[in-house]
C-alpha atoms as a PDB file:
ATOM      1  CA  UNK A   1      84.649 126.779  88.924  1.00  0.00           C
ATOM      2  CA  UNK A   2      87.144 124.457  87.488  1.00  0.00           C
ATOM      3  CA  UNK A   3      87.047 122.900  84.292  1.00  0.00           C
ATOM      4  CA  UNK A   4      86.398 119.320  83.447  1.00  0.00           C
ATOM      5  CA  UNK A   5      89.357 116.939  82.673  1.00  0.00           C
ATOM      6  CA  UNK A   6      90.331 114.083  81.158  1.00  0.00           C
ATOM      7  CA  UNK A   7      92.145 111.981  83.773  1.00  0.00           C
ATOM      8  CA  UNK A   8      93.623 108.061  83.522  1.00  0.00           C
ATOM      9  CA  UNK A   9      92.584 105.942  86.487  1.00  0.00           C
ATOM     10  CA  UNK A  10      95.300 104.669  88.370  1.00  0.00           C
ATOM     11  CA  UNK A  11      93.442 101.294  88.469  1.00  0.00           C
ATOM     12  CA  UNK A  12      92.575 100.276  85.186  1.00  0.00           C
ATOM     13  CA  UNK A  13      93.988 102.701  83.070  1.00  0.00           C
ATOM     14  CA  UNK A  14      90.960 103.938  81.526  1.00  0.00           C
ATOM     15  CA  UNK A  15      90.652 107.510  80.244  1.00  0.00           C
ATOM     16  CA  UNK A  16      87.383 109.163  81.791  1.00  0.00           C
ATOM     17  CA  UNK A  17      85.784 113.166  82.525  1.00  0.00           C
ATOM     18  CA  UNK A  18      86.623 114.477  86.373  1.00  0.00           C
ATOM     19  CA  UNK A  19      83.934 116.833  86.739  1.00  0.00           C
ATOM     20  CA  UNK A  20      86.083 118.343  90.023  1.00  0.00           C
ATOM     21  CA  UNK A  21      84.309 121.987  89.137  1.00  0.00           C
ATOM     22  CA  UNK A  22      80.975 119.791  88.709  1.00  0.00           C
ATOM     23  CA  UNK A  23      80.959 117.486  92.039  1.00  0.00           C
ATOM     24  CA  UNK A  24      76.985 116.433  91.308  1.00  0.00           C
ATOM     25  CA  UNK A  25      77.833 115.114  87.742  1.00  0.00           C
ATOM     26  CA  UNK A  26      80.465 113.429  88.524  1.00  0.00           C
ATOM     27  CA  UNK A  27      80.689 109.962  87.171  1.00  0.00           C
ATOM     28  CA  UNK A  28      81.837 109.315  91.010  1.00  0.00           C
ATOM     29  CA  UNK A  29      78.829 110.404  92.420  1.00  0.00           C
ATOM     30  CA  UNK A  30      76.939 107.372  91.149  1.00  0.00           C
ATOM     31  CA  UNK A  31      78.231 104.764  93.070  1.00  0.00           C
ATOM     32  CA  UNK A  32      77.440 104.983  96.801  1.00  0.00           C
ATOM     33  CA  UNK A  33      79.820 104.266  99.192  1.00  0.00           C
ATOM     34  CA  UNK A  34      80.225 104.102 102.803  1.00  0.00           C
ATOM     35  CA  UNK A  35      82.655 105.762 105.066  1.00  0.00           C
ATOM     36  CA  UNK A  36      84.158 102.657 105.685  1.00  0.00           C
ATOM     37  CA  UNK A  37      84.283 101.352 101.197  1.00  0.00           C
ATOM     38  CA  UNK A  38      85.593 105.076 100.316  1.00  0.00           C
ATOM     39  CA  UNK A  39      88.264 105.250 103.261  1.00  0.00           C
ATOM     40  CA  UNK A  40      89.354 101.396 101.450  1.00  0.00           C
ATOM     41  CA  UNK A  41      89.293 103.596  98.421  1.00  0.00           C
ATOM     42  CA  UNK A  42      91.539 106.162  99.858  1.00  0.00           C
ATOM     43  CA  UNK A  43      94.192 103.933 101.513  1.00  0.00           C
ATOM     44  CA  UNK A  44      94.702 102.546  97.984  1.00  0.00           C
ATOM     45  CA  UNK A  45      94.907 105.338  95.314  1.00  0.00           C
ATOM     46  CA  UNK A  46      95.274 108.598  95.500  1.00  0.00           C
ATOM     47  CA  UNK A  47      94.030 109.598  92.318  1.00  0.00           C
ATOM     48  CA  UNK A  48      90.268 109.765  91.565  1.00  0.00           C
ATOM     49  CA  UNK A  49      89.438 105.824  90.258  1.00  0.00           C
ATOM     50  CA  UNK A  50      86.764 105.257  87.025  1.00  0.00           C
ATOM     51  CA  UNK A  51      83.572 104.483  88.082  1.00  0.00           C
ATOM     52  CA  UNK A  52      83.746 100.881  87.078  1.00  0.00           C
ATOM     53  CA  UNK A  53      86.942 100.580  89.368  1.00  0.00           C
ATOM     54  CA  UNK A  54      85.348 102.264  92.243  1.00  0.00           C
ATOM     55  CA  UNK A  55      82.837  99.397  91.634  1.00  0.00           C
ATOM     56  CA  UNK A  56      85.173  96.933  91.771  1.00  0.00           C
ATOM     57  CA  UNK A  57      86.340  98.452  94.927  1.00  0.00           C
ATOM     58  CA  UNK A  58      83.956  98.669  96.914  1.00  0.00           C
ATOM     59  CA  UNK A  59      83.203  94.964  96.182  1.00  0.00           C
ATOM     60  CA  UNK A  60      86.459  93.745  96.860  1.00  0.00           C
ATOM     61  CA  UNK A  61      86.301  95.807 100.599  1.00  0.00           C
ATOM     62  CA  UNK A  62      82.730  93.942 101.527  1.00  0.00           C
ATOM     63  CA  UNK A  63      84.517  90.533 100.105  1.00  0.00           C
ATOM     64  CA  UNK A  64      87.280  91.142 102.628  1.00  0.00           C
ATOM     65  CA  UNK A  65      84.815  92.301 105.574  1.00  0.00           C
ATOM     66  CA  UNK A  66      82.790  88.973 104.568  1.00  0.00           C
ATOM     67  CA  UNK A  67      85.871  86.868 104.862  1.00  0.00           C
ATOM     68  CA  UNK A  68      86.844  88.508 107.865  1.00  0.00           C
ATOM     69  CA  UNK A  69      83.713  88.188 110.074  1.00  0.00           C
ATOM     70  CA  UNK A  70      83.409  84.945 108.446  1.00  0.00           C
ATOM     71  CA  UNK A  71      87.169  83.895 110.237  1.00  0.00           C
ATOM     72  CA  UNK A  72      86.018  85.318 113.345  1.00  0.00           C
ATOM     73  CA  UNK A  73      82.818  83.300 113.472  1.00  0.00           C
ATOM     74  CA  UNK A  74      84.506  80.026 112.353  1.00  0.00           C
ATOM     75  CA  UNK A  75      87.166  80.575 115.406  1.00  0.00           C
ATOM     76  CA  UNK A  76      84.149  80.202 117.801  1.00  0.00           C
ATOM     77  CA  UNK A  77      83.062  76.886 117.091  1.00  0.00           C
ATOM     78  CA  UNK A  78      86.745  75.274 116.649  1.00  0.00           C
ATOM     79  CA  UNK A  79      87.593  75.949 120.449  1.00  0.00           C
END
């Protein structure tokens, strides 16, 4: 089992404990995500992101999805 390490998110810059060897008390763990918010994650950053970044994006991938079924609704009533 690996050890725990201090990493820097890519994001933010914060300094924060991967718990790799520990999966299930991980910091990451916490914040639920769909398929869809962690492959958003994924096609981002590489790296693992803090928790408060993860945050951050998974709310900037449902503010995009919003926007976008929001444009594709709107196109129906301007024909």
């Amino acid at each position: 089992m690996s050890d725990h390490e201090q990493v820097v998110c890519p994001r933010c810059n914060s300094r924060f404990e991967c718990k790799v060897g520990s999966i299930s008390l991980c910091q990451c763990t916490a914040i639920p995500l769909t398929v869809d918010e962690s492959q958003y994650i994924c096609d981002n950053y590489e790296e693992c992101l803090c928790g408060a970044c993860m945050l951050e994006m998974k709310k900037e991938y449902n503010a995009k999805l919003l926007e976008h079924k929001f444009n594709q609704i709107s196109t129906l009533f301007k024909k």
